[in-house]
C-alpha atoms as a PDB file:
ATOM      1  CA  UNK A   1       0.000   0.000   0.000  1.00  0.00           C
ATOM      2  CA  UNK A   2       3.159   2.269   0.916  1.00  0.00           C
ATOM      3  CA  UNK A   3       4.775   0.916  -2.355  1.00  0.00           C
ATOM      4  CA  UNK A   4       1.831   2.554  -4.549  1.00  0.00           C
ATOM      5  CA  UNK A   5       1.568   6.082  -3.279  1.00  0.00           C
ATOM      6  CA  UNK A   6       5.409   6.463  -3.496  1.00  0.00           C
ATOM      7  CA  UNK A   7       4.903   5.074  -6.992  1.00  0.00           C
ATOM      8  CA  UNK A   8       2.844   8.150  -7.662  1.00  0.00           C
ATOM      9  CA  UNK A   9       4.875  11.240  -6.139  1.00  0.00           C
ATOM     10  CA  UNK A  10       7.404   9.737  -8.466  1.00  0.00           C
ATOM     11  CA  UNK A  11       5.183  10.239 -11.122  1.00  0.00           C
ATOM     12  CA  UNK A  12       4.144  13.492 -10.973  1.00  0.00           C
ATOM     13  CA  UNK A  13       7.794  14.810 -10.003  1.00  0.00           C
ATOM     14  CA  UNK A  14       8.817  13.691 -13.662  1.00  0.00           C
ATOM     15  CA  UNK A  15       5.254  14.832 -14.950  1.00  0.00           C
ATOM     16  CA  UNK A  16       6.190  18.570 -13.698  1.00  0.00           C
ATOM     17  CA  UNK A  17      10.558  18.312 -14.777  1.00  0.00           C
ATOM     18  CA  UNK A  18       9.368  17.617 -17.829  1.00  0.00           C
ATOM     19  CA  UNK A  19       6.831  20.529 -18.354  1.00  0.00           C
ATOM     20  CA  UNK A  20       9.675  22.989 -16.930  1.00  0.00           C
ATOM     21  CA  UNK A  21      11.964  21.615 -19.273  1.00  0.00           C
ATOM     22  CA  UNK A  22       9.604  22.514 -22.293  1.00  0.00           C
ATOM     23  CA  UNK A  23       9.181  25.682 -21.127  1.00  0.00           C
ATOM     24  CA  UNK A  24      12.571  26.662 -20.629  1.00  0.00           C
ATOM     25  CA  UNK A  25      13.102  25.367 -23.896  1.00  0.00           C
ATOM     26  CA  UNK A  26      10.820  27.532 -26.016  1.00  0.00           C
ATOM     27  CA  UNK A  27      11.653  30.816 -24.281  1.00  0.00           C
ATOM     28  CA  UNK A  28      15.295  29.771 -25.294  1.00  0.00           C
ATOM     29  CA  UNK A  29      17.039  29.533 -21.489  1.00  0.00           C
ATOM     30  CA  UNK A  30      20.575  29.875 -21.548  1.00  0.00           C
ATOM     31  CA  UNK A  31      20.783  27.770 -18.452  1.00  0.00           C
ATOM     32  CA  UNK A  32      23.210  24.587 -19.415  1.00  0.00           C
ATOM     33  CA  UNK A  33      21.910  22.088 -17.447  1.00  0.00           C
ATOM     34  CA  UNK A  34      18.134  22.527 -18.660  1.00  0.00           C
ATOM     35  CA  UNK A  35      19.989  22.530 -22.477  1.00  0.00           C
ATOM     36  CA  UNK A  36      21.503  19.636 -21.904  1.00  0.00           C
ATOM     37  CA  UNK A  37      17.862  17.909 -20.790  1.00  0.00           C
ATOM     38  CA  UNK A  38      17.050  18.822 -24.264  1.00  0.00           C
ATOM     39  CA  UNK A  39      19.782  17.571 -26.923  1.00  0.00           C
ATOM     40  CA  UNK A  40      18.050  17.688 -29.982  1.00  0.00           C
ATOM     41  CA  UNK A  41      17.037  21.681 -29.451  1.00  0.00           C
ATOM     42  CA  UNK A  42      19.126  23.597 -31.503  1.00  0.00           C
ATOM     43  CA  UNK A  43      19.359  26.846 -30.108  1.00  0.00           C
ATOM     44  CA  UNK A  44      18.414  29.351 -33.022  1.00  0.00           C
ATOM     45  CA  UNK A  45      18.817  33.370 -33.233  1.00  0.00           C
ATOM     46  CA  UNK A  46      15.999  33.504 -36.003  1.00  0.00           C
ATOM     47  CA  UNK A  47      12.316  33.961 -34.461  1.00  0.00           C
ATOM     48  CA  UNK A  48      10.085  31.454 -34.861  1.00  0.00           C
ATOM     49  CA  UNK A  49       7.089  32.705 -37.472  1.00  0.00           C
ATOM     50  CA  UNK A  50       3.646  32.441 -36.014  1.00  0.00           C
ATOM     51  CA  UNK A  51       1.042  30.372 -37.801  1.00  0.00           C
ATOM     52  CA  UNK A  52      -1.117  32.687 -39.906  1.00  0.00           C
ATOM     53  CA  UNK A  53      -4.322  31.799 -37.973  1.00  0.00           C
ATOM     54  CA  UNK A  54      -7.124  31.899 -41.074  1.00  0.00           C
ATOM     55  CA  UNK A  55     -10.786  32.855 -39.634  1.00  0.00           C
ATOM     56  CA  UNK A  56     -13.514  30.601 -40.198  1.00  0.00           C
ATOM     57  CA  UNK A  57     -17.445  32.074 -41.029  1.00  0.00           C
ATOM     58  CA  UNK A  58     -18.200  34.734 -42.297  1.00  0.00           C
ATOM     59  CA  UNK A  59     -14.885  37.519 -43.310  1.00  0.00           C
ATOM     60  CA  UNK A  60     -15.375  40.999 -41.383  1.00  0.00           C
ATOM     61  CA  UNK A  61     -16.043  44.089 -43.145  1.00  0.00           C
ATOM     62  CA  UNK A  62     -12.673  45.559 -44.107  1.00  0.00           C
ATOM     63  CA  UNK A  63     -12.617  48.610 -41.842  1.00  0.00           C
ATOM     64  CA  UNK A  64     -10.832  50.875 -44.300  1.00  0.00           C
ATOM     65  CA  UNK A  65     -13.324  50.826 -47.030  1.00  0.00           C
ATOM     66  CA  UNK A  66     -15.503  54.377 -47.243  1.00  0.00           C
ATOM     67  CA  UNK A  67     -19.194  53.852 -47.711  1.00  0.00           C
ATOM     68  CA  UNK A  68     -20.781  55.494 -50.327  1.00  0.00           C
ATOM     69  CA  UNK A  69     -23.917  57.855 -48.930  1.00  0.00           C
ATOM     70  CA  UNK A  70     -26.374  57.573 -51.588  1.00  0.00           C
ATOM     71  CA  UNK A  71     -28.875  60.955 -50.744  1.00  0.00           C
ATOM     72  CA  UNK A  72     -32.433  59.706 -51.642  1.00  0.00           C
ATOM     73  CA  UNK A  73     -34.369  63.308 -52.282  1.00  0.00           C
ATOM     74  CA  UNK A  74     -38.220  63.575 -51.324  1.00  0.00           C
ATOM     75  CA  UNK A  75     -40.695  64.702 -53.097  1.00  0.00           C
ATOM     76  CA  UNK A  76     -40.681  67.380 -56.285  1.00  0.00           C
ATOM     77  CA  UNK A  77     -38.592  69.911 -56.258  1.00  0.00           C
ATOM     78  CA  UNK A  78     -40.088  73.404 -56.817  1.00  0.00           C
ATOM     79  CA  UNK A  79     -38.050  75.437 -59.712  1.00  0.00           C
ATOM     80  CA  UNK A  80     -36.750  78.389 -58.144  1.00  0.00           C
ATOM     81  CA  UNK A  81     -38.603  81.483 -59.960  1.00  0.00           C
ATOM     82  CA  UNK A  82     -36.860  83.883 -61.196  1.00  0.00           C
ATOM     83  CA  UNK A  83     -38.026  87.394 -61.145  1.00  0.00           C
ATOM     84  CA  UNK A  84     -37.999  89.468 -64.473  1.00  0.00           C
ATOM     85  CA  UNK A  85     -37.533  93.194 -64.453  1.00  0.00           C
ATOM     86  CA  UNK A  86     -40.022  94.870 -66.133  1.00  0.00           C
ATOM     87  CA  UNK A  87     -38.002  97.733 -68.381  1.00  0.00           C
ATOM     88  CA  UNK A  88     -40.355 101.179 -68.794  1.00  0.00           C
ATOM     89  CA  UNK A  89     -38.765 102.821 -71.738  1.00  0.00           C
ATOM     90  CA  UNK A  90     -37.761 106.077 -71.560  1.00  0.00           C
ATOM     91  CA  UNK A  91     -40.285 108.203 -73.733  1.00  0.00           C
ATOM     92  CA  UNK A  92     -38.262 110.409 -76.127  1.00  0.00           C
ATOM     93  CA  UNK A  93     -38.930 113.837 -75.622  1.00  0.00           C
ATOM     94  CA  UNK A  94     -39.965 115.509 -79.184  1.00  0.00           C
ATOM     95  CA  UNK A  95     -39.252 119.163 -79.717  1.00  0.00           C
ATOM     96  CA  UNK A  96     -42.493 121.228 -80.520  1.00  0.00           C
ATOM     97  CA  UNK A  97     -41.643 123.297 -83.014  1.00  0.00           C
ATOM     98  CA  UNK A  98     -41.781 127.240 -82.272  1.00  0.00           C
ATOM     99  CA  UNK A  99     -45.096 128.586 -84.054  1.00  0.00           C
ATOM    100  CA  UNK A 100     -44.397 131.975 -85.509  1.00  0.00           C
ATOM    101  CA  UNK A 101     -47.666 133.598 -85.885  1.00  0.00           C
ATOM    102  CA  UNK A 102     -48.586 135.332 -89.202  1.00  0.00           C
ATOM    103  CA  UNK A 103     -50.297 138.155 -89.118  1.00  0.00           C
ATOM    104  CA  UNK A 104     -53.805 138.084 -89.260  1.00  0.00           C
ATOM    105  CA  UNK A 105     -55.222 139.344 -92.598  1.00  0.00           C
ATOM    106  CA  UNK A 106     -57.410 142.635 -92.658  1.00  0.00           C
ATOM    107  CA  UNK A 107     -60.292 142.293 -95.267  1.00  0.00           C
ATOM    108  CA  UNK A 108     -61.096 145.603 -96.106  1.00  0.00           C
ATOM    109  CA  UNK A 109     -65.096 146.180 -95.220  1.00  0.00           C
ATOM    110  CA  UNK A 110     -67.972 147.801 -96.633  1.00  0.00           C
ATOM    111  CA  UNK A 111     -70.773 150.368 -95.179  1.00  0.00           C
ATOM    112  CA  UNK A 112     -73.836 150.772 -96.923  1.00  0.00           C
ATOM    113  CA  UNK A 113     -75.037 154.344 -98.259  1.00  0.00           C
ATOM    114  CA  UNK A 114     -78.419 153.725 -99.715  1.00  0.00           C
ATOM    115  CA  UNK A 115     -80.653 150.844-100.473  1.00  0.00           C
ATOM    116  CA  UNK A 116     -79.083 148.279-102.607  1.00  0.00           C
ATOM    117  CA  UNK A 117     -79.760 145.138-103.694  1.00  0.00           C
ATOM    118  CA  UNK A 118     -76.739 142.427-103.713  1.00  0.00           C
ATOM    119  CA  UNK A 119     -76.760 140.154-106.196  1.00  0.00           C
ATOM    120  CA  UNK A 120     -75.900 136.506-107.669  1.00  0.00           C
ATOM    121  CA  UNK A 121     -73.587 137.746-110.449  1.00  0.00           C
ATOM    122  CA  UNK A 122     -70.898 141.018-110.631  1.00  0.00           C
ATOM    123  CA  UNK A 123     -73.621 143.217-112.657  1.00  0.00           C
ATOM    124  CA  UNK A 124     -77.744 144.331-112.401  1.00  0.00           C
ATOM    125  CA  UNK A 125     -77.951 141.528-115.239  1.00  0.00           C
ATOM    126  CA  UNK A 126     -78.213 138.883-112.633  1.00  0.00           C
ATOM    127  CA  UNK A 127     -80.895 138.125-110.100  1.00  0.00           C
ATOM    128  CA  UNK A 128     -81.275 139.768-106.937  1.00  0.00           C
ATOM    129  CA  UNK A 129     -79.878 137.564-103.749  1.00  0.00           C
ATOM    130  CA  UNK A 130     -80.301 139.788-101.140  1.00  0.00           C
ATOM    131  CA  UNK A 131     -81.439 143.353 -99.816  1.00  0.00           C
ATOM    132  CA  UNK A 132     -79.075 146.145 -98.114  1.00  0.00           C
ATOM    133  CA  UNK A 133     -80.125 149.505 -96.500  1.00  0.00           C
ATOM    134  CA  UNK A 134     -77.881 152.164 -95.296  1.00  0.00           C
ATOM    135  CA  UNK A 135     -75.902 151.287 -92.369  1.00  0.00           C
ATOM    136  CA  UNK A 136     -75.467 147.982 -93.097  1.00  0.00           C
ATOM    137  CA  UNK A 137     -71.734 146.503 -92.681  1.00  0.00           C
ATOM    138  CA  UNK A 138     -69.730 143.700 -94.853  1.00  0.00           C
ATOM    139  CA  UNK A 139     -66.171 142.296 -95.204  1.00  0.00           C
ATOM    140  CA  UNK A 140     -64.983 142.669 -98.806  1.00  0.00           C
ATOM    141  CA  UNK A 141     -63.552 138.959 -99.356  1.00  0.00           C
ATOM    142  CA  UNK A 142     -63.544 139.348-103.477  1.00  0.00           C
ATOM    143  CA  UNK A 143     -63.779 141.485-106.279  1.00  0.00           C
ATOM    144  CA  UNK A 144     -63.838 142.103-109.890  1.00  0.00           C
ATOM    145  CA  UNK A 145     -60.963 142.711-111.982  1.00  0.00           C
ATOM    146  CA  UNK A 146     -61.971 146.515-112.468  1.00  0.00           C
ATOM    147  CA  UNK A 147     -63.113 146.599-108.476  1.00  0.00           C
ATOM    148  CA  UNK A 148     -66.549 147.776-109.635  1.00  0.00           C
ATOM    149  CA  UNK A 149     -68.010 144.972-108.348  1.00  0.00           C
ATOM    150  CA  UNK A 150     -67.187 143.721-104.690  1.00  0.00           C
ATOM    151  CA  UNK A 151     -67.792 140.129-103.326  1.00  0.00           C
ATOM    152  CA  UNK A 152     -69.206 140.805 -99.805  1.00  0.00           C
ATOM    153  CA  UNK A 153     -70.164 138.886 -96.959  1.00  0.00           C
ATOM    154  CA  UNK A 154     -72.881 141.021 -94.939  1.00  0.00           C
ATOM    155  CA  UNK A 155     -72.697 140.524 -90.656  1.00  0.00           C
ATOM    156  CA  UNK A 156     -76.733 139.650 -91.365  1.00  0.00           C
ATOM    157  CA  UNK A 157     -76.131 136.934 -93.964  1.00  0.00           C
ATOM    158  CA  UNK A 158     -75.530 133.420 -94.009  1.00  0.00           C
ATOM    159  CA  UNK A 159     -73.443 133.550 -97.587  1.00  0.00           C
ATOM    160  CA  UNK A 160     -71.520 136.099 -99.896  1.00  0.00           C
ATOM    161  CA  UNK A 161     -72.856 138.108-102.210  1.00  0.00           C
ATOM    162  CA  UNK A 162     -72.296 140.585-105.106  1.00  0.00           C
ATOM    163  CA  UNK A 163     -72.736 144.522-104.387  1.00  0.00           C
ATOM    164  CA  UNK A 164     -71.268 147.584-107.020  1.00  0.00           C
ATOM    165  CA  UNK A 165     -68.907 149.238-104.980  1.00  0.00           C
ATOM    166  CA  UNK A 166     -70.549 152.609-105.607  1.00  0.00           C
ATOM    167  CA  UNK A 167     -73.083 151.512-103.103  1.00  0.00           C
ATOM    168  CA  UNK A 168     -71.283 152.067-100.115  1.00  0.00           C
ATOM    169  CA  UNK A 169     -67.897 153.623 -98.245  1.00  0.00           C
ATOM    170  CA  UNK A 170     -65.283 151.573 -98.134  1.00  0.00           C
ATOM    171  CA  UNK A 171     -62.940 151.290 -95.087  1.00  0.00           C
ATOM    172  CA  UNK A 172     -59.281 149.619 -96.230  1.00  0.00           C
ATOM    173  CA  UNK A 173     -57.574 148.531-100.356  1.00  0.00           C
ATOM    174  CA  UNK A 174     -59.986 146.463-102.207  1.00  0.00           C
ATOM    175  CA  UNK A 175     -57.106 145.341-104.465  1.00  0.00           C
ATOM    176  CA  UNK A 176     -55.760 143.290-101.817  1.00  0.00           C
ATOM    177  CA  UNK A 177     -57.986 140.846-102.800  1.00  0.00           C
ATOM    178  CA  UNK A 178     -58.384 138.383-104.970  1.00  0.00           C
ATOM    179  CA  UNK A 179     -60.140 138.321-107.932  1.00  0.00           C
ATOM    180  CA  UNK A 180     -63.603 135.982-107.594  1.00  0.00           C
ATOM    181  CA  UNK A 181     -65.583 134.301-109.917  1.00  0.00           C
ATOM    182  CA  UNK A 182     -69.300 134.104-109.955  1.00  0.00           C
ATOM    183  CA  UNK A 183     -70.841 130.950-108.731  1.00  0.00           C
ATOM    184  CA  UNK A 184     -74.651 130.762-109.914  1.00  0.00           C
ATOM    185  CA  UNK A 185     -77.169 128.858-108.553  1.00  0.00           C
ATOM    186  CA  UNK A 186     -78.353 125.636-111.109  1.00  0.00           C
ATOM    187  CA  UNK A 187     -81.838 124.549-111.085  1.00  0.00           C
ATOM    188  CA  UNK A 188     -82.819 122.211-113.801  1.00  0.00           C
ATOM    189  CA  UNK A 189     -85.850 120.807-111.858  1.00  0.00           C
ATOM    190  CA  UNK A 190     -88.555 122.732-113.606  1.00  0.00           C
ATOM    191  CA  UNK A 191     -87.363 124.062-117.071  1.00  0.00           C
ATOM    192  CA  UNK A 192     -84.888 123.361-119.207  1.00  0.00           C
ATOM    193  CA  UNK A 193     -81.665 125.617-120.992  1.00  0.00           C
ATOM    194  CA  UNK A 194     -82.498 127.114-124.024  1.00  0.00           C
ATOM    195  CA  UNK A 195     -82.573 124.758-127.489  1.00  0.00           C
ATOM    196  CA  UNK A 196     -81.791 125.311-131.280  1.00  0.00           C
ATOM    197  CA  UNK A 197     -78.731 128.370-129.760  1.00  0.00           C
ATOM    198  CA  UNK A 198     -77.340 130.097-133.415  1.00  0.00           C
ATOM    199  CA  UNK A 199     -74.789 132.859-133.697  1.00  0.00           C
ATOM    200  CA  UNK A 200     -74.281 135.026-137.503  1.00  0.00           C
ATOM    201  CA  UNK A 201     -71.476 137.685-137.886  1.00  0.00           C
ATOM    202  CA  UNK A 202     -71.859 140.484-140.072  1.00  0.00           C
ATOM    203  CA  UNK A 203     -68.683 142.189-139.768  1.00  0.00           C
ATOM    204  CA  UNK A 204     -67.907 143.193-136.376  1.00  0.00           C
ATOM    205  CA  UNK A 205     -71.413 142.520-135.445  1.00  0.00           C
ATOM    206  CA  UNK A 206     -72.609 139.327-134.190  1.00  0.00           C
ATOM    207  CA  UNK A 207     -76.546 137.975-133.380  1.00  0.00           C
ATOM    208  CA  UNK A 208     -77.218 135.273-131.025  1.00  0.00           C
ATOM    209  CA  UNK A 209     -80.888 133.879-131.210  1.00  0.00           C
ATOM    210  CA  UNK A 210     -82.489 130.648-129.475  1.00  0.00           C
ATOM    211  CA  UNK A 211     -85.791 129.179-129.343  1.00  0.00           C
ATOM    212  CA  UNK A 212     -88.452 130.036-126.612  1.00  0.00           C
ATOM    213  CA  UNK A 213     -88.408 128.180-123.719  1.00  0.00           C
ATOM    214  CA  UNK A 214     -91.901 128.364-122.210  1.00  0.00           C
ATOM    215  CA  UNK A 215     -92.125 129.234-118.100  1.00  0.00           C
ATOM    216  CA  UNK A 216     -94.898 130.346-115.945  1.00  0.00           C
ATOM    217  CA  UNK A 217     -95.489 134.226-115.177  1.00  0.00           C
ATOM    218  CA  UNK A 218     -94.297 133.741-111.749  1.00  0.00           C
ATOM    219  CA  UNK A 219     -91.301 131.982-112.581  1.00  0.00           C
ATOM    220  CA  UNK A 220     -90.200 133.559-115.672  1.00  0.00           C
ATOM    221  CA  UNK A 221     -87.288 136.158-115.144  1.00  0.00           C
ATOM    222  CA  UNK A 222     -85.967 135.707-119.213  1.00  0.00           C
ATOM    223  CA  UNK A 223     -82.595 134.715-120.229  1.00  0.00           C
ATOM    224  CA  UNK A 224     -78.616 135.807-119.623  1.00  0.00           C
ATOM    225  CA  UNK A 225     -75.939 135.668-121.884  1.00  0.00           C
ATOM    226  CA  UNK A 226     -72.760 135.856-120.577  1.00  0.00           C
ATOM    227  CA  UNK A 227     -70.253 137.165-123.534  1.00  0.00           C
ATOM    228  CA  UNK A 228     -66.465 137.539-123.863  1.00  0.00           C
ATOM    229  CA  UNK A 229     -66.163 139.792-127.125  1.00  0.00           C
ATOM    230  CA  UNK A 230     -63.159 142.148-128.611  1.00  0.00           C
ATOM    231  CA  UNK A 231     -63.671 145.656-128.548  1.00  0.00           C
ATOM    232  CA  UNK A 232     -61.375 148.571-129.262  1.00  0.00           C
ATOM    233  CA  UNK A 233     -58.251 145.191-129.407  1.00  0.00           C
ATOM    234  CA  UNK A 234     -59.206 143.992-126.011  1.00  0.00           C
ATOM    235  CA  UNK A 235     -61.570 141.226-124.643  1.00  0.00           C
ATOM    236  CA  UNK A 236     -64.451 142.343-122.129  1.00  0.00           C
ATOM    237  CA  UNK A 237     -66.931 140.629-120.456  1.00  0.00           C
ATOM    238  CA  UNK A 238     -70.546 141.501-120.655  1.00  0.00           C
ATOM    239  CA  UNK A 239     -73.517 139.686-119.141  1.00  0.00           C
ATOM    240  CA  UNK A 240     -77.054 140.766-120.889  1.00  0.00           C
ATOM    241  CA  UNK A 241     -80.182 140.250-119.260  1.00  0.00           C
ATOM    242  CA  UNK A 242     -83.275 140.012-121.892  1.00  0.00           C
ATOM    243  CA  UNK A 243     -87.230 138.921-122.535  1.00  0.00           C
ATOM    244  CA  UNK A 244     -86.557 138.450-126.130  1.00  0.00           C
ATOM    245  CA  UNK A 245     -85.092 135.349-128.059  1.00  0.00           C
ATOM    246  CA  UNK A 246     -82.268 137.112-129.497  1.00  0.00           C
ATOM    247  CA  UNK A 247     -79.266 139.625-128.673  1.00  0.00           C
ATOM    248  CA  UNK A 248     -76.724 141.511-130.494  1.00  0.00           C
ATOM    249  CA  UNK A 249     -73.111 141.909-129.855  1.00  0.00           C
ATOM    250  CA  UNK A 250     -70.467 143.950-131.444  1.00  0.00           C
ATOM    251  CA  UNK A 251     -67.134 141.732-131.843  1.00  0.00           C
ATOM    252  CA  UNK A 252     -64.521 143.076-133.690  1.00  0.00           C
ATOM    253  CA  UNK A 253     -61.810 140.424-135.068  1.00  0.00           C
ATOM    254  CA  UNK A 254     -58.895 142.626-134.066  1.00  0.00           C
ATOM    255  CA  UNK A 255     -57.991 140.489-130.834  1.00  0.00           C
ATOM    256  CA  UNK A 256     -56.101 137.565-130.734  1.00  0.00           C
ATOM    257  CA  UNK A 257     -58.371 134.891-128.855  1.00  0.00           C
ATOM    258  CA  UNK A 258     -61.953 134.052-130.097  1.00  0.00           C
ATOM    259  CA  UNK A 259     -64.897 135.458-128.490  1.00  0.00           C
ATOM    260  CA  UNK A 260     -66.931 133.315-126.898  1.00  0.00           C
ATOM    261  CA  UNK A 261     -70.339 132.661-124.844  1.00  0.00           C
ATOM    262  CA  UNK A 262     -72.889 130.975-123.055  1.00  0.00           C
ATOM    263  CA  UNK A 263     -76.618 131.398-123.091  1.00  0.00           C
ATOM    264  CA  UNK A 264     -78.892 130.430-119.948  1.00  0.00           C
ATOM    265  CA  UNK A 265     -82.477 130.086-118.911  1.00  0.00           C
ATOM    266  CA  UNK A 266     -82.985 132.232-115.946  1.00  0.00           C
ATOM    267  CA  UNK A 267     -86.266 131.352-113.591  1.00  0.00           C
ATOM    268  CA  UNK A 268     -86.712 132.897-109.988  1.00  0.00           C
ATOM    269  CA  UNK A 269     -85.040 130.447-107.951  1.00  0.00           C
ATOM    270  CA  UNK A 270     -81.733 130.168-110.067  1.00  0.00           C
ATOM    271  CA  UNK A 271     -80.346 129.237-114.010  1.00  0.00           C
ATOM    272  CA  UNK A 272     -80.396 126.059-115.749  1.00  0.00           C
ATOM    273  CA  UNK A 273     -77.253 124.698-117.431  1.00  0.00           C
ATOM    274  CA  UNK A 274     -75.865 127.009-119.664  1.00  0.00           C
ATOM    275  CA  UNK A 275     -75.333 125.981-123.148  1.00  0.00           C
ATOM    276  CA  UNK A 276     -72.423 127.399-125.168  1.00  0.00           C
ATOM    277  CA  UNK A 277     -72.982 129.856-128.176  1.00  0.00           C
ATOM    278  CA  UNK A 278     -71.139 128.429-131.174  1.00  0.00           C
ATOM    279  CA  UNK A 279     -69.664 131.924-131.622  1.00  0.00           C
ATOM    280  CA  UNK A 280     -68.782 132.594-135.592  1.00  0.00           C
END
């Protein structure tokens, strides 16, 4: 029984030599007496590589990678308005041009001396257009070549008239203005301009005649011939006034542009269309 526990100590004292001895070993003792327990070690200056331990499951994220942030946006985005100036132009100032006024125009004027009667035509051979009586005033707007006649307009009338200038005093130069025309009233409602018009010369003498042309007694105020004929080498204008069918002009041939005329039918209200004389 002694024999077996003796046995045992024995044991365990080489058990534990042994395990000293391998340590010493690996941590390369320089002691000679634990080297020599160990022949076959060859002591060694080079270190012993570890074993390059290799991880089993799954491999760990490598820590120096960078993650990649991937920004998700939400919702729409709203464009971003951008506000537009509104240019006013500058207006461009134009220059009013400086007015020079011209003088204003004094039409000499006309007082009446007597009772007159102004007319449609420059002579008594046309019809009567309106009455004057002394006192009356008119601007003098026109005239005749000769001035003998004056184209008036009368503060009590609507239109212009003709008046002989012997009529009245006159205030201011009637040959400042111009020379007028006379503008007759046409009225070819009721009766018609004279028909079958002839003209014969016998030397400086020259006779118009025309057929009838029948009116009532009310109405009837004859006929007018209005005649440009040469006398003493110069042309003058006559206007003739007559009941009858015929008229008689003296017309020399001395002057260089052919006399000439035109015949109407006159009625109270105003002259048909003349018709031309065919003037020999």
């Amino acid at each position: 029984m002694h024999h077996k526990t003796v046995s045992w100590s024995g044991f365990f004292i080489l058990v534990g030599l042994v395990f000293v001895a391998s340590i010493l070993v690996a941590c390369n003792s320089s002691i000679p007496f634990l080297a020599s327990l160990s022949p076959s070690a060859t002591p060694s200056n080079t270190a012993t590589s570890l074993p390059t331990l290799t991880p089993t499951g799954s491999p760990s994220p490598t820590s120096s990678a960078t993650p990649t942030i991937t920004l998700s946006a939400t919702g729409t985005p709203t464009p971003t308005q951008t506000a537009t100036s509104t240019i006013t132009p500058t207006p461009t100032q134009t220059l009013t041009p400086t007015i020079t006024p011209s003088p204003t125009f004094a039409f000499p004027s006309i007082v009446i001396k007597m009772q007159a009667n102004c007319r449609y035509g420059p002579d008594t051979a046309y019809l009567y257009s309106f009455g004057l009586y002394p006192g009356d005033h008119a601007i003098i707007q026109g005239r005749t070549y000769s001035g003998t006649w004056l184209w008036i307009k009368p503060d009590n009338l609507a239109r212009h008239c003709w008046v002989a200038a012997s009529v009245g005093d006159v205030t201011g130069d009637i040959f400042t203005v111009v020379v007028v025309e006379r503008n007759l009233p046409i009225t070819n409602a009721l009766y018609s301009a004279p028909s079958n018009v002839q003209a014969v010369r016998d030397g400086d003498k020259v006779t118009v005649t025309w057929d009838r042309v029948n009116m009532t007694v009310d109405d009837d105020r004859g006929y007018l011939i209005e005649a440009t004929t040469c006398r003493g080498g110069d042309l003058v204008f006559d206007a003739v006034r007559t009941d009858n069918t015929f008229y008689e002009f003296t017309d020399e041939q001395t002057c260089s542009i052919k006399s000439s005329g035109l015949l109407y039918t006159v009625e109270k209200h105003g002259y048909t269309t003349p018709v031309e004389i065919p003037w020999p």
